[in-house]
Structures are given as structure tokens and as C-alpha cells.
PDB file of N, CA and C in Angstrom:
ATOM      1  N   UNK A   1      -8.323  24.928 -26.330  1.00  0.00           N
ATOM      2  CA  UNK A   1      -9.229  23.999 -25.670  1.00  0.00           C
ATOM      3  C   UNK A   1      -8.764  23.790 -24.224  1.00  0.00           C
ATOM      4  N   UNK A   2      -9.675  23.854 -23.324  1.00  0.00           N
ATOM      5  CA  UNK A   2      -9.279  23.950 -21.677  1.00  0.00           C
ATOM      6  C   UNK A   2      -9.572  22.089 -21.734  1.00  0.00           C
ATOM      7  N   UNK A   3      -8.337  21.824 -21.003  1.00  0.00           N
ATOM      8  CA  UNK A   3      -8.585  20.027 -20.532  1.00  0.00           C
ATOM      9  C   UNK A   3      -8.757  20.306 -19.022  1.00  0.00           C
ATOM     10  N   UNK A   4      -9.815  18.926 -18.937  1.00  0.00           N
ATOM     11  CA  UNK A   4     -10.365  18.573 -17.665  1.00  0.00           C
ATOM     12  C   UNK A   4      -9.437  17.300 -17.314  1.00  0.00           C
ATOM     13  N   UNK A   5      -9.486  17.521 -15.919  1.00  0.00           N
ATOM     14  CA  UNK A   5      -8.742  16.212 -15.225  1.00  0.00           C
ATOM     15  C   UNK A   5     -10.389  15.131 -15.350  1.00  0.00           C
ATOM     16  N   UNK A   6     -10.131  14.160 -15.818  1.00  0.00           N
ATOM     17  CA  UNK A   6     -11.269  13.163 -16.070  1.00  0.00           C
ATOM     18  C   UNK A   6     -12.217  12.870 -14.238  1.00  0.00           C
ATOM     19  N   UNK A   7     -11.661  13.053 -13.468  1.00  0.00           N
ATOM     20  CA  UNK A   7     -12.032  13.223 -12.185  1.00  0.00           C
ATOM     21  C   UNK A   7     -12.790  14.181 -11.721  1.00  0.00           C
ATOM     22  N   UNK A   8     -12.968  15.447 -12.158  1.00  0.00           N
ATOM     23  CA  UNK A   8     -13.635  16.514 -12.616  1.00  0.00           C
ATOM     24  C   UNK A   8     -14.684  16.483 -13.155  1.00  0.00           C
ATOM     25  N   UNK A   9     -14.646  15.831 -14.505  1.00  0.00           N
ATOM     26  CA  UNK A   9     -15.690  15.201 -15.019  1.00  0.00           C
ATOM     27  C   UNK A   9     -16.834  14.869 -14.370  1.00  0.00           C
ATOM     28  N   UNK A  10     -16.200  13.379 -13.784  1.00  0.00           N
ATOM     29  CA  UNK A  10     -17.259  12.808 -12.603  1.00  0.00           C
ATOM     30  C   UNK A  10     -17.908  13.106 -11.363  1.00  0.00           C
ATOM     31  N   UNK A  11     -16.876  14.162 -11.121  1.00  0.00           N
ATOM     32  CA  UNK A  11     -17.868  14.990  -9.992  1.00  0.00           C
ATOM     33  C   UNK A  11     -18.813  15.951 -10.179  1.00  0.00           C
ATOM     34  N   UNK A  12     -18.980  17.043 -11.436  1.00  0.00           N
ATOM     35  CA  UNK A  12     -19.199  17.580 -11.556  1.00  0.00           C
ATOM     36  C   UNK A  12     -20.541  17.225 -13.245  1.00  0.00           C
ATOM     37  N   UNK A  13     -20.403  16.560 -13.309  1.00  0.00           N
ATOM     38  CA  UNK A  13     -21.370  15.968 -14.323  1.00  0.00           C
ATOM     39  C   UNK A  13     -21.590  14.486 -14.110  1.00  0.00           C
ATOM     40  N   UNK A  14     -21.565  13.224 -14.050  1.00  0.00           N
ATOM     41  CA  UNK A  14     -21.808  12.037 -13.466  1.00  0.00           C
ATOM     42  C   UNK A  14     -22.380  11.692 -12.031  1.00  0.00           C
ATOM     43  N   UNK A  15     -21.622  12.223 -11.238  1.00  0.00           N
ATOM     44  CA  UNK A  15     -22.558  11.921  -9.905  1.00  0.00           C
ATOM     45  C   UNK A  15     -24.058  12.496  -9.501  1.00  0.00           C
ATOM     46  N   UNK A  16     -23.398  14.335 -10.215  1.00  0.00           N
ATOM     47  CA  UNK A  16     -25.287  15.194 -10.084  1.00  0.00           C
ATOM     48  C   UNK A  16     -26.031  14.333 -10.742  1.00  0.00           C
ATOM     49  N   UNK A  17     -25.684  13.950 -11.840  1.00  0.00           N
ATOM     50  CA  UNK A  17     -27.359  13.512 -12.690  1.00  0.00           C
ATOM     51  C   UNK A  17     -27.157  11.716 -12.571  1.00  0.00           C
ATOM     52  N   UNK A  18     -26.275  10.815 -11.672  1.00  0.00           N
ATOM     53  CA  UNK A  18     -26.837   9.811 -11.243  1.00  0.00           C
ATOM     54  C   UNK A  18     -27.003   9.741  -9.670  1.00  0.00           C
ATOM     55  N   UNK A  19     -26.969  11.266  -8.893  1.00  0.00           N
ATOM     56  CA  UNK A  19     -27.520  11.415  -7.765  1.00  0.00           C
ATOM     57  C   UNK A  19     -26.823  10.441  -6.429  1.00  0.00           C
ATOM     58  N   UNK A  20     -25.401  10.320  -7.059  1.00  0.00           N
ATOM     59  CA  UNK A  20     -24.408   9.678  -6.078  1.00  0.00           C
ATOM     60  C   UNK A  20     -23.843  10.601  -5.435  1.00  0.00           C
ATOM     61  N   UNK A  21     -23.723  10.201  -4.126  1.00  0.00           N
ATOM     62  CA  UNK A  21     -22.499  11.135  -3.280  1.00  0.00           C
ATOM     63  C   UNK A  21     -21.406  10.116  -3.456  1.00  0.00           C
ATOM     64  N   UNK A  22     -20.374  11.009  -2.741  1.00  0.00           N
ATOM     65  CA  UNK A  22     -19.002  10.521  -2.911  1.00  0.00           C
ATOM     66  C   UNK A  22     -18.820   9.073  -2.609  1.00  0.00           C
ATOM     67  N   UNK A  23     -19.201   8.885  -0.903  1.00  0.00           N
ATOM     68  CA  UNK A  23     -19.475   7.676  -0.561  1.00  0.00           C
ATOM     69  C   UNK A  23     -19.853   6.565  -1.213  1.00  0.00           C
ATOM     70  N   UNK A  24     -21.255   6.936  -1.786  1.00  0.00           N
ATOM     71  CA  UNK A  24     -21.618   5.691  -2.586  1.00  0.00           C
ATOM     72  C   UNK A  24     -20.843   5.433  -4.215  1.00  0.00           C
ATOM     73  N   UNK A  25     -20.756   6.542  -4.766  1.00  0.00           N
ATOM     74  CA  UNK A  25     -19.469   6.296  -5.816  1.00  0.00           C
ATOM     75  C   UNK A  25     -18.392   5.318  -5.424  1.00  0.00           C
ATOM     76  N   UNK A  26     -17.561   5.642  -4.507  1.00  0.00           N
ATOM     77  CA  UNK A  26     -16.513   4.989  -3.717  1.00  0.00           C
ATOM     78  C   UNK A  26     -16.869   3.313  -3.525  1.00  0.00           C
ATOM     79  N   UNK A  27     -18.380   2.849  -2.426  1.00  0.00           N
ATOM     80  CA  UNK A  27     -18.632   1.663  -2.368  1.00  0.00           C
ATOM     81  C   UNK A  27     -18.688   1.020  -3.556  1.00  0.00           C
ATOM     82  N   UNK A  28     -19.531   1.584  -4.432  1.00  0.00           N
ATOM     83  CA  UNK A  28     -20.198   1.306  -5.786  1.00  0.00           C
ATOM     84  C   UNK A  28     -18.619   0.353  -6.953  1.00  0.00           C
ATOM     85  N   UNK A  29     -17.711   1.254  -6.918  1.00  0.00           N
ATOM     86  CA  UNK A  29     -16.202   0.749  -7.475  1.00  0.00           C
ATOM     87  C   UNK A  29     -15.389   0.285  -6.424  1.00  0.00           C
ATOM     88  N   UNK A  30     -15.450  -0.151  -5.453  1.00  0.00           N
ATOM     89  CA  UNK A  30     -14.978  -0.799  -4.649  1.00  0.00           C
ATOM     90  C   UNK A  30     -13.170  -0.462  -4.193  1.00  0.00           C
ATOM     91  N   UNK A  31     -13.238   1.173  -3.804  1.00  0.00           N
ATOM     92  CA  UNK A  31     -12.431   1.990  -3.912  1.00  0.00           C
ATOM     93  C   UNK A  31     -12.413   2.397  -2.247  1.00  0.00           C
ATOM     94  N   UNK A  32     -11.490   2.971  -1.363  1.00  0.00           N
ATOM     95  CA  UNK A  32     -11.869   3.693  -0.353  1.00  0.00           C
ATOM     96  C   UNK A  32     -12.418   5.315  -0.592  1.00  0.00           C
ATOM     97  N   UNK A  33     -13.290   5.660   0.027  1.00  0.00           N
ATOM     98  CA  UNK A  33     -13.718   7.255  -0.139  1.00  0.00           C
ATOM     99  C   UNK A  33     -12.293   8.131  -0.141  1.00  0.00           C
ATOM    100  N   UNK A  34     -11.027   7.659  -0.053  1.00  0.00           N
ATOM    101  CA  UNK A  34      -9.891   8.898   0.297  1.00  0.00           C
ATOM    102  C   UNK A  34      -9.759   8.744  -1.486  1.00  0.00           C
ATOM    103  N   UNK A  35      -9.691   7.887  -1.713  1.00  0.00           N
ATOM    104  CA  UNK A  35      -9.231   6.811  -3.409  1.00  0.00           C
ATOM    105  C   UNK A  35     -10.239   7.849  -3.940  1.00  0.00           C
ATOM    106  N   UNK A  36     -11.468   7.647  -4.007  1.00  0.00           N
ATOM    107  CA  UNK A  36     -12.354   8.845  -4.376  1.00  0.00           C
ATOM    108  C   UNK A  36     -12.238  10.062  -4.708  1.00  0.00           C
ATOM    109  N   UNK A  37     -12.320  10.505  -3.153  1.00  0.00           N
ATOM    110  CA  UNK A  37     -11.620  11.835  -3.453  1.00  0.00           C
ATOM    111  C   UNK A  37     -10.790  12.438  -3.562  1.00  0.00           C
ATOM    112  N   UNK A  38      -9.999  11.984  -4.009  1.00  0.00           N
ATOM    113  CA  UNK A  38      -8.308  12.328  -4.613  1.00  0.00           C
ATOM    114  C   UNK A  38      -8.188  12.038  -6.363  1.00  0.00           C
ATOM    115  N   UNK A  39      -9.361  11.341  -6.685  1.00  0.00           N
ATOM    116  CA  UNK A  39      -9.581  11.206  -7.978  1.00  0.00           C
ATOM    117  C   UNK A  39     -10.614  12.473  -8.299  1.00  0.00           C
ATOM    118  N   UNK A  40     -11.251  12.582  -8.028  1.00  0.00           N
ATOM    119  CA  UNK A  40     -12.959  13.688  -7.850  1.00  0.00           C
ATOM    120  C   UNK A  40     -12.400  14.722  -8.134  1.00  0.00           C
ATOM    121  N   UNK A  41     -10.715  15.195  -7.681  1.00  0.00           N
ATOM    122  CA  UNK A  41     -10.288  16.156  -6.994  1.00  0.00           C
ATOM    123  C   UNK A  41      -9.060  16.592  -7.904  1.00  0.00           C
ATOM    124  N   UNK A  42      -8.626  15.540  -8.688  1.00  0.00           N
ATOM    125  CA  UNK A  42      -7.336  15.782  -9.788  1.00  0.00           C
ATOM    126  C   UNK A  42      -6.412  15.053  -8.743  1.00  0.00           C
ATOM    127  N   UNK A  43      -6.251  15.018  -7.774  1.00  0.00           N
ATOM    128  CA  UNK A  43      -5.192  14.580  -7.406  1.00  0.00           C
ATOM    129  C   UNK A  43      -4.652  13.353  -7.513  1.00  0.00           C
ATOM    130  N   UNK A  44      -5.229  12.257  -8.168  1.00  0.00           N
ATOM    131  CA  UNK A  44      -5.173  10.757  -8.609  1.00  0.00           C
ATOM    132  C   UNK A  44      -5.284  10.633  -9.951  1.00  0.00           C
ATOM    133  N   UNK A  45      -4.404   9.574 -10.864  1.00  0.00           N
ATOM    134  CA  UNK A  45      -4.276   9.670 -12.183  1.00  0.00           C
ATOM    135  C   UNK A  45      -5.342   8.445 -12.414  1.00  0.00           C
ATOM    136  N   UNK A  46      -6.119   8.652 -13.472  1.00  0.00           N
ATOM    137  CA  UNK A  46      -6.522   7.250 -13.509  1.00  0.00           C
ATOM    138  C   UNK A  46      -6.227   6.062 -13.980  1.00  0.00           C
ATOM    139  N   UNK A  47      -5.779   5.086 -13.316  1.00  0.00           N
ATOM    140  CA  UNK A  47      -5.315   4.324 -14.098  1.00  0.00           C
ATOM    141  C   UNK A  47      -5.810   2.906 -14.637  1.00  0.00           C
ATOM    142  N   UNK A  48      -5.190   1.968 -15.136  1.00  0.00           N
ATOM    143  CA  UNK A  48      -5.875   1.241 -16.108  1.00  0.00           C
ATOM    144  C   UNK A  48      -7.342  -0.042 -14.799  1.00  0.00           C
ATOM    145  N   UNK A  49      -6.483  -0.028 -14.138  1.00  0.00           N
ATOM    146  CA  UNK A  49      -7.758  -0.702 -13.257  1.00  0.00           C
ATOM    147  C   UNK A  49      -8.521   0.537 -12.997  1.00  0.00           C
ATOM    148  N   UNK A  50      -8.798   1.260 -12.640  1.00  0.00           N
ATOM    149  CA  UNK A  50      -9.618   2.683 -12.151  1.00  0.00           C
ATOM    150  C   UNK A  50     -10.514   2.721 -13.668  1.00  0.00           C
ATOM    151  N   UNK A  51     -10.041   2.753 -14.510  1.00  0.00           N
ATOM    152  CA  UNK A  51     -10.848   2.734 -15.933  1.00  0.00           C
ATOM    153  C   UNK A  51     -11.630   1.626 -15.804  1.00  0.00           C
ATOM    154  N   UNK A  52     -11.287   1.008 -15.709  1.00  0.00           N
ATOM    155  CA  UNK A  52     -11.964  -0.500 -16.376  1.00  0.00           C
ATOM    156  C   UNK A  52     -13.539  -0.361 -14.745  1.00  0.00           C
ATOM    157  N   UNK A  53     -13.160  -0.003 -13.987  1.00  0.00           N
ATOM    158  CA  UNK A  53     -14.368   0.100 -12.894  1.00  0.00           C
ATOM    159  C   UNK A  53     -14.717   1.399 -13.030  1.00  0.00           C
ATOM    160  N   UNK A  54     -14.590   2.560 -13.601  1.00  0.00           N
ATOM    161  CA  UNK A  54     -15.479   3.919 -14.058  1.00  0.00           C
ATOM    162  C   UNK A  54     -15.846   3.035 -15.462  1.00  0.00           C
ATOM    163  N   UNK A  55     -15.688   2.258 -16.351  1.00  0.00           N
ATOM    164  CA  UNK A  55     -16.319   1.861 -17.200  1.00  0.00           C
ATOM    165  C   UNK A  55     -17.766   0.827 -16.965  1.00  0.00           C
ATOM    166  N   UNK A  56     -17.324   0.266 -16.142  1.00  0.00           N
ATOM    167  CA  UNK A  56     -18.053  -0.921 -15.666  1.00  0.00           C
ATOM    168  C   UNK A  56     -19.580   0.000 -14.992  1.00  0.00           C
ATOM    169  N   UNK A  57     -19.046   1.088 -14.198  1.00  0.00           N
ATOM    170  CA  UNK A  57     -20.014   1.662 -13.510  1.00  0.00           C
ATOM    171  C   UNK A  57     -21.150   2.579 -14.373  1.00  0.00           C
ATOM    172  N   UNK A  58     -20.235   3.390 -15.247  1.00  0.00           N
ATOM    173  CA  UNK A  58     -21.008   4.185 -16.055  1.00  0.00           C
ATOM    174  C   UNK A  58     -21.554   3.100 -17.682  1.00  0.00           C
ATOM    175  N   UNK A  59     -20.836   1.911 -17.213  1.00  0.00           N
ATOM    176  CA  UNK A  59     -21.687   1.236 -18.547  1.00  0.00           C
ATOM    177  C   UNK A  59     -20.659   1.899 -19.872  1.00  0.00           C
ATOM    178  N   UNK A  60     -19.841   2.087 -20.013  1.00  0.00           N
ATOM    179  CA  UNK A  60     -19.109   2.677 -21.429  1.00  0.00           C
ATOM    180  C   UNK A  60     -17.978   1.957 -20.979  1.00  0.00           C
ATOM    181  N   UNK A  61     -17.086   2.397 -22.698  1.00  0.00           N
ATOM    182  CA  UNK A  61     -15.673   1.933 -22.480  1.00  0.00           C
ATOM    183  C   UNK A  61     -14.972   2.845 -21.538  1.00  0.00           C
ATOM    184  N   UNK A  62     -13.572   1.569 -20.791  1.00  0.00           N
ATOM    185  CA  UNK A  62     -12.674   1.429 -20.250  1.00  0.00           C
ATOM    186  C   UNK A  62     -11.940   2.768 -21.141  1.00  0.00           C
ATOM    187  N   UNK A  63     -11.890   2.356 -22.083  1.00  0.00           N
ATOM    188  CA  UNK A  63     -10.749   3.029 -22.648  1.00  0.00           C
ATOM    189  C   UNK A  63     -10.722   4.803 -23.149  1.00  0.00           C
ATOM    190  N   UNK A  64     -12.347   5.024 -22.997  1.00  0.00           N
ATOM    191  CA  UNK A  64     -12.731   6.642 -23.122  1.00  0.00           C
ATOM    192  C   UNK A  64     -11.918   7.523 -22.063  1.00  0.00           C
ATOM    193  N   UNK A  65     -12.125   6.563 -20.281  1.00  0.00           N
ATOM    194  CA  UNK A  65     -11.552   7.058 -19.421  1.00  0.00           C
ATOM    195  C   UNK A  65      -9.734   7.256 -19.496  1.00  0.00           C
ATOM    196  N   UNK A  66      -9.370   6.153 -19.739  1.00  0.00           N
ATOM    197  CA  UNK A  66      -7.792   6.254 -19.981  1.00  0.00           C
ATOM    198  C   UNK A  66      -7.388   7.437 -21.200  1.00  0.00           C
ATOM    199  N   UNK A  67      -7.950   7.767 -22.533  1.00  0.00           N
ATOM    200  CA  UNK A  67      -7.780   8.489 -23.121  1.00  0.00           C
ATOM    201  C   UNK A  67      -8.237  10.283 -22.733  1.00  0.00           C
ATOM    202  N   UNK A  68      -9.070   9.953 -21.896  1.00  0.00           N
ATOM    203  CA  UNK A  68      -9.228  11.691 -21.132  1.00  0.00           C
ATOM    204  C   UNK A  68      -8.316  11.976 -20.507  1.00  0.00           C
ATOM    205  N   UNK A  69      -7.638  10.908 -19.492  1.00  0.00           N
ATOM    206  CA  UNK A  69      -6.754  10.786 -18.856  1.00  0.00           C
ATOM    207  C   UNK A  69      -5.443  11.357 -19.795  1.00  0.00           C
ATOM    208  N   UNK A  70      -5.139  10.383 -20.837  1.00  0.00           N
ATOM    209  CA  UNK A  70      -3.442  10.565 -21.323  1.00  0.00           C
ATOM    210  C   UNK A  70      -3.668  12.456 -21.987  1.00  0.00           C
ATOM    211  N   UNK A  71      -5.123  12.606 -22.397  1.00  0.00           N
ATOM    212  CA  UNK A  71      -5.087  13.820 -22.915  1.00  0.00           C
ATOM    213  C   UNK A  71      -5.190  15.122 -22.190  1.00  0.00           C
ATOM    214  N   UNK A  72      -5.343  15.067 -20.620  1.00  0.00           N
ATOM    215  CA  UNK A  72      -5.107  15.915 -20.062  1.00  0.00           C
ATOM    216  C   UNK A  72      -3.429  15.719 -19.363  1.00  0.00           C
ATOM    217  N   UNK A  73      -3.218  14.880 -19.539  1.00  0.00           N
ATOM    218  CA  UNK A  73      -1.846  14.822 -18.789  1.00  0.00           C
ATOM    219  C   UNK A  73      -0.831  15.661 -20.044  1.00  0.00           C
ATOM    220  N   UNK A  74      -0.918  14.843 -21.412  1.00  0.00           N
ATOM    221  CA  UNK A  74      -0.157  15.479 -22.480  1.00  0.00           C
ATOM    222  C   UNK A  74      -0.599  17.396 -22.560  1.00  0.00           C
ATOM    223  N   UNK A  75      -1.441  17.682 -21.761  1.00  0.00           N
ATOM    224  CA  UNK A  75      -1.860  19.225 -22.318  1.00  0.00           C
ATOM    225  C   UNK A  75      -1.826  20.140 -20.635  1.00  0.00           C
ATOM    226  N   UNK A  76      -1.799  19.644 -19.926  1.00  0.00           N
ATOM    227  CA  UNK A  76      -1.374  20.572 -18.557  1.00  0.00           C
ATOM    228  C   UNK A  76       0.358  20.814 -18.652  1.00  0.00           C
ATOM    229  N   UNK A  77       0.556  22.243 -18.262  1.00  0.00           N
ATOM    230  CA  UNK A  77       1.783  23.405 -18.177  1.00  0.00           C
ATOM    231  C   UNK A  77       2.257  21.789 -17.578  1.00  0.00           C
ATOM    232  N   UNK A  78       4.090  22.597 -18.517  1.00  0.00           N
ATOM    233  CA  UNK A  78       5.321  21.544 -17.173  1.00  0.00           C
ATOM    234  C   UNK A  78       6.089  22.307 -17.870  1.00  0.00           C
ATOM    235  N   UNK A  79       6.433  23.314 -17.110  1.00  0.00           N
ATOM    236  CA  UNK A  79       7.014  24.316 -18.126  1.00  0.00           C
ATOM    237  C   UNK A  79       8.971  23.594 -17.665  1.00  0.00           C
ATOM    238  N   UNK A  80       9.407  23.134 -16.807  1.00  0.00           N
ATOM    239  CA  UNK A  80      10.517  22.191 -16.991  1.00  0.00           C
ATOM    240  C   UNK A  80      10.960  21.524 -17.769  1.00  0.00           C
ATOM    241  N   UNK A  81       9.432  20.668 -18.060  1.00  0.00           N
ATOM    242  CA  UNK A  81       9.556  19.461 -19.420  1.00  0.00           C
ATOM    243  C   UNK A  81      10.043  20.366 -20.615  1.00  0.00           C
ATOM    244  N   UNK A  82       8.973  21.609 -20.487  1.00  0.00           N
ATOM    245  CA  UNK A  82       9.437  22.246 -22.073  1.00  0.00           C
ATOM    246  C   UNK A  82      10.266  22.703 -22.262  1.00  0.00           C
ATOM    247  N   UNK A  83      10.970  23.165 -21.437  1.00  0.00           N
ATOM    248  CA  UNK A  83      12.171  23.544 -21.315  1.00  0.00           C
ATOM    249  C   UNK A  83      13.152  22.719 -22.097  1.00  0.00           C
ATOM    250  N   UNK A  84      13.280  21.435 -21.451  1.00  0.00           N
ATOM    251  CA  UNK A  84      13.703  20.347 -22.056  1.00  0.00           C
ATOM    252  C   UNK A  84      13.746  19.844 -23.492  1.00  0.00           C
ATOM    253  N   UNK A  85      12.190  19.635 -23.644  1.00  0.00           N
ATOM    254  CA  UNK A  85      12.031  19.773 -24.860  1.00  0.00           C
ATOM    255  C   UNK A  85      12.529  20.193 -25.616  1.00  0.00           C
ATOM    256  N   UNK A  86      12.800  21.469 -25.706  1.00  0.00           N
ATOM    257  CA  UNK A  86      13.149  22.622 -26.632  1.00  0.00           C
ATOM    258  C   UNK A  86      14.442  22.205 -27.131  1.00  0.00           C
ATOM    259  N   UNK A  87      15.095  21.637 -25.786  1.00  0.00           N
ATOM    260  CA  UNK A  87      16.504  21.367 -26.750  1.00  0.00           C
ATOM    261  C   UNK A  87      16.995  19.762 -26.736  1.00  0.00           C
ATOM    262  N   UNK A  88      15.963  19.400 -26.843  1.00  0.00           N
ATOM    263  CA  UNK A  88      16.094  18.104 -27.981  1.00  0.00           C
ATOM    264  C   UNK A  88      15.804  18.382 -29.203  1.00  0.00           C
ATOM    265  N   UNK A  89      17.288  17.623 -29.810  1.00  0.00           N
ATOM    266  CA  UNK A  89      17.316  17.747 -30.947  1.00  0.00           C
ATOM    267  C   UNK A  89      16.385  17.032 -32.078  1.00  0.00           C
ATOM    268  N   UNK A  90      15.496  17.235 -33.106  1.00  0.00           N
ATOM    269  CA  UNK A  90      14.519  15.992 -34.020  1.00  0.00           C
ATOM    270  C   UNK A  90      15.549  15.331 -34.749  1.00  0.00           C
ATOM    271  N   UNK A  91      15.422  13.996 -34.429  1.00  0.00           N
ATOM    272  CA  UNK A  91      16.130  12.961 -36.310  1.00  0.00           C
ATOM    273  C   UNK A  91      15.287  12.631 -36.621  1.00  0.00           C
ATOM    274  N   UNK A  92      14.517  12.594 -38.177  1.00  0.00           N
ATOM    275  CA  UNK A  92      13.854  12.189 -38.908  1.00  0.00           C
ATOM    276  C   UNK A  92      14.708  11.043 -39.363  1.00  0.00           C
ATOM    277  N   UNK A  93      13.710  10.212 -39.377  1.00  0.00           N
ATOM    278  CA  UNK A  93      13.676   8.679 -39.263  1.00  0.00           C
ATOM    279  C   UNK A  93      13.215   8.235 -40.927  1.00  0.00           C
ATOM    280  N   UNK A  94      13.497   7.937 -42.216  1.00  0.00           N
ATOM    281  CA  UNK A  94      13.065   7.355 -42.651  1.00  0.00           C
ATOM    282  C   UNK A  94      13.064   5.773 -42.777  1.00  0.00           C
ATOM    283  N   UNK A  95      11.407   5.661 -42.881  1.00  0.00           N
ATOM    284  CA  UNK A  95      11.111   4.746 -43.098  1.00  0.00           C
ATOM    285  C   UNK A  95      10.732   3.508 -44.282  1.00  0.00           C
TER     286      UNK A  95
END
């Protein structure tokens, strides 16, 4: 499964079919246009205020946006991290 940066999303499906440019997206959440497009663009994470005003705007939950969010972050390469990973050791924990 290919993950989208949730910013992606909105540029590319949300603004065409509610016929916003960047600008008015930007006024609309009460964001600067750089804030915008650095989100539009992947380069901005979204975070929990940024949700709660892409929720407010598109009328849905806050929390759809934060979960696109944690699920593209958990699934883009960090091939360092995995590295890492790899040699941590598991303790199973019973509970």
C-alpha cells in the first residue's frame, strides 16, 4: 500500500472539487499561505491544532486527519531507524 502525506491529499483531491486555491485554503484556516504550502507539499506534519481546523473546514473528524498523519509517518523509509530497530532486543511482557 503506497501512503500519502495527508497534505497531498488536500491538494490534490479537496481543494479541485471545493475549487479553493491555496490562498483561500490558507485564509479559510487561519494559517499563513507559507503554513499552507509546506503542508500541501509534505513538508509540514500535521499537527493536533492543524487537525482540528482541516476538520472544522472539511466538516469531518479532527482525528481522521491526525491518523493519516501517524500512518504515513509510521510507513515512510528511515532506513537508520531500521537499522536500529533490528537490534533491539523483544521482552515479552506477560501480563
Amino acid at each position: 500500500m503506497q501512503y500519502v502525506h495527508p497534505g497531498e491529499i488536500i491538494k490534490e483531491e479537496f481543494l479541485p472539487a471545493m475549487k479553493l486555491s491555496v490562498a483561500e485554503f490558507a485564509r479559510r484556516i487561519f494559517v499563513s499561505r507559507t503554513t499552507a504550502y509546506r503542508l500541501l507539499n509534505g513538508k509540514q506534519d500535521i499537527s493536533t491544532d492543524m487537525a482540528r481546523r482541516l476538520g472544522k473546514l472539511f466538516g469531518d473528524d479532527a482525528g481522521l486527519w491526525l491518523r493519516l498523519q501517524v500512518d504515513y509517518d509510521l510507513h515512510k523509509p528511515n532506513p537508520e531507524l531500521e537499522k536500529e530497530l533490528k537490534a533491539i532486543e523483544t521482552i515479552k511482557v506477560a501480563v
